[in-house]
Protein backbone atom coordinates (compact mmCIF):
# COMPACT_ATOMS: atom_id res chain seq x y z
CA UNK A 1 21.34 -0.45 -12.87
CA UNK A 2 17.56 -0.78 -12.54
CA UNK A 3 16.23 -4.67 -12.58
CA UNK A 4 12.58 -5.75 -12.58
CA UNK A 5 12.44 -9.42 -12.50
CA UNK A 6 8.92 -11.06 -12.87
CA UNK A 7 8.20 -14.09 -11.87
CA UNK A 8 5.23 -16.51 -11.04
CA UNK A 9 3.56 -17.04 -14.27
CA UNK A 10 2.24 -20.58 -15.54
CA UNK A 11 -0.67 -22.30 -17.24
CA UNK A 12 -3.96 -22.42 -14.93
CA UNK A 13 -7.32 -23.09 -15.72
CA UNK A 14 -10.34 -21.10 -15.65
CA UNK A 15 -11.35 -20.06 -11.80
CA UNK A 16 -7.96 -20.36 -10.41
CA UNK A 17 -5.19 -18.54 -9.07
CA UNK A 18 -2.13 -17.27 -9.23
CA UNK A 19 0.16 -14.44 -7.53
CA UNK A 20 2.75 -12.71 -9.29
CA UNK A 21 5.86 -11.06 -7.84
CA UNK A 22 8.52 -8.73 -9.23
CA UNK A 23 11.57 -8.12 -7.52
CA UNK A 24 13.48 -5.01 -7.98
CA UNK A 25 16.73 -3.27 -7.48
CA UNK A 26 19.12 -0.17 -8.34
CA UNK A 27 16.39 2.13 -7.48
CA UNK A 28 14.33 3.63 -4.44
CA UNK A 29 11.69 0.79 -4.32
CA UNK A 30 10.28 2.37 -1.23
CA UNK A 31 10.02 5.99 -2.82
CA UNK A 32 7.94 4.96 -5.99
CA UNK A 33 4.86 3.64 -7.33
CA UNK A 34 4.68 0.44 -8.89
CA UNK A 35 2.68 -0.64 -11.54
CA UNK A 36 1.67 -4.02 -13.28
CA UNK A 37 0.66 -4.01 -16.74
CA UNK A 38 -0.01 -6.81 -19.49
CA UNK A 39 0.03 -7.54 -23.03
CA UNK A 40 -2.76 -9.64 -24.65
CA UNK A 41 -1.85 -11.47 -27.78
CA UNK A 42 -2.50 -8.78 -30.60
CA UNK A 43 -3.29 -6.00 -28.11
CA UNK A 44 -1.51 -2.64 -26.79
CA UNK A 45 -0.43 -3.47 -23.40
CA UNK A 46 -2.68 -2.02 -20.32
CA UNK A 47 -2.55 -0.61 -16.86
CA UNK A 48 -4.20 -3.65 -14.64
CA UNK A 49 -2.98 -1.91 -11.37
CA UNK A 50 -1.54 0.55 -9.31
CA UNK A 51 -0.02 0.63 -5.88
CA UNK A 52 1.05 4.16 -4.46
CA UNK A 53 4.59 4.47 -2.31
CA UNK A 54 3.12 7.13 0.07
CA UNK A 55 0.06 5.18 1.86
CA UNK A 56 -0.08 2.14 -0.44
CA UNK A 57 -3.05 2.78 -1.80
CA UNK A 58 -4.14 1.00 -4.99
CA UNK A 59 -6.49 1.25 -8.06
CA UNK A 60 -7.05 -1.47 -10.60
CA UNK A 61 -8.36 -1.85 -14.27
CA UNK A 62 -12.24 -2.17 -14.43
CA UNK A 63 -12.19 -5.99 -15.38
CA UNK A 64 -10.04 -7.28 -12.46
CA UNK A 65 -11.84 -5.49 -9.71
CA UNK A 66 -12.96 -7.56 -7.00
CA UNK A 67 -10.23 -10.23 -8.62
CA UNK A 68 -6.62 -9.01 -8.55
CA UNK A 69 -4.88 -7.50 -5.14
CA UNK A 70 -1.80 -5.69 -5.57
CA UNK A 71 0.48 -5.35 -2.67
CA UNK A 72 3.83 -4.43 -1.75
CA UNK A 73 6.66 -5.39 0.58
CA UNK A 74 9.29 -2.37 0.77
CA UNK A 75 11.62 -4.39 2.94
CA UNK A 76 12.28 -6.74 0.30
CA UNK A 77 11.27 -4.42 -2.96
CA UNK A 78 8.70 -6.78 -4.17
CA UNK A 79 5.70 -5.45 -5.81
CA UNK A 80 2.94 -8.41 -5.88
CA UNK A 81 -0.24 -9.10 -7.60
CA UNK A 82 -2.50 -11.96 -6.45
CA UNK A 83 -4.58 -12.78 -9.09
CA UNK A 84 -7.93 -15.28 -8.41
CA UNK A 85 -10.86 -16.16 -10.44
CA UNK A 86 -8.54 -15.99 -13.35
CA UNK A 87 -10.73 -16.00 -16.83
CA UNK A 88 -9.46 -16.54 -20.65
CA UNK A 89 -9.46 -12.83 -21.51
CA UNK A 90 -6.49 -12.37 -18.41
CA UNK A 91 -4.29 -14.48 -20.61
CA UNK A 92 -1.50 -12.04 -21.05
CA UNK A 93 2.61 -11.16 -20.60
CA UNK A 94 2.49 -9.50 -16.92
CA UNK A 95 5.30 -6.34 -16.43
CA UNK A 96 5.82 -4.33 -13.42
CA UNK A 97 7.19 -0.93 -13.27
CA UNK A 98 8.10 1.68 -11.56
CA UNK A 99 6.85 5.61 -11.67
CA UNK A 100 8.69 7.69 -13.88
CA UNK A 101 11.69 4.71 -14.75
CA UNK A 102 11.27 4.15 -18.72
CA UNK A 103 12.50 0.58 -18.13
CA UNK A 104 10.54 -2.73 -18.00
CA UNK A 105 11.70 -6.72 -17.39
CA UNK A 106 11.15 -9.21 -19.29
CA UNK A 107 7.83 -10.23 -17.81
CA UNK A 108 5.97 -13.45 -16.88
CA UNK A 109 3.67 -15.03 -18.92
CA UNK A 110 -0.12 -15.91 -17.72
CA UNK A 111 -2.36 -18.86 -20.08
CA UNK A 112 -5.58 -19.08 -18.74
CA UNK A 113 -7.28 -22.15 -20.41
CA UNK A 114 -9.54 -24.95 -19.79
């Protein structure tokens, strides 16, 4: 049975930090890319960014560039995103997935807000 489980959310203020993990299980974690996406209030959600399983190479979303790091630890099938210089408009649900696995947690919710 395929978990994602989300976790390190909170309430931070503008300029700060925070890093994200999602743990996952009852698939190859190793063999697959990973993704983190989020949902704005009233939005669709959005690719932020990508992590490959081949050479771990990654690609983000034009707004958190130079920002957000996404990494990954395979031994303990945890996808991460490190998130600093946070800004209102990141205020969002945050959802990992995996490549070609129609299933997504519950996600973790990030307030930006002075």
């Amino acid at each position: 049975q395929v978990q994602l489980v989300e976790s390190g959310g909170g309430t931070v203020q503008p300029g700060e930090s925070l890093k994200l993990s999602c743990s996952a299980s009852g698939f190859s974690f190793s063999t697959h890319w990973m993704y983190w996406y989020r949902r704005a209030p009233g939005k669709e959600r959005e690719l932020v960014a990508t992590i490959s399983s081949i050479d771990s190479s990654v690609d983000y979303h034009a707004p958190v560039k130079g920002r957000f790091i996404i990494s990954r630890d395979n031994a303990k099938n945890t996808v991460y995103l490190q998130m600093d210089n946070l800004r209102a408009d990141d205020t969002a649900v945050y959802y990992c997935k995996a490549r070609d696995l129609d299933f997504w947690g519950q996600g973790t919710q990030v307030t930006v807000s002075s």
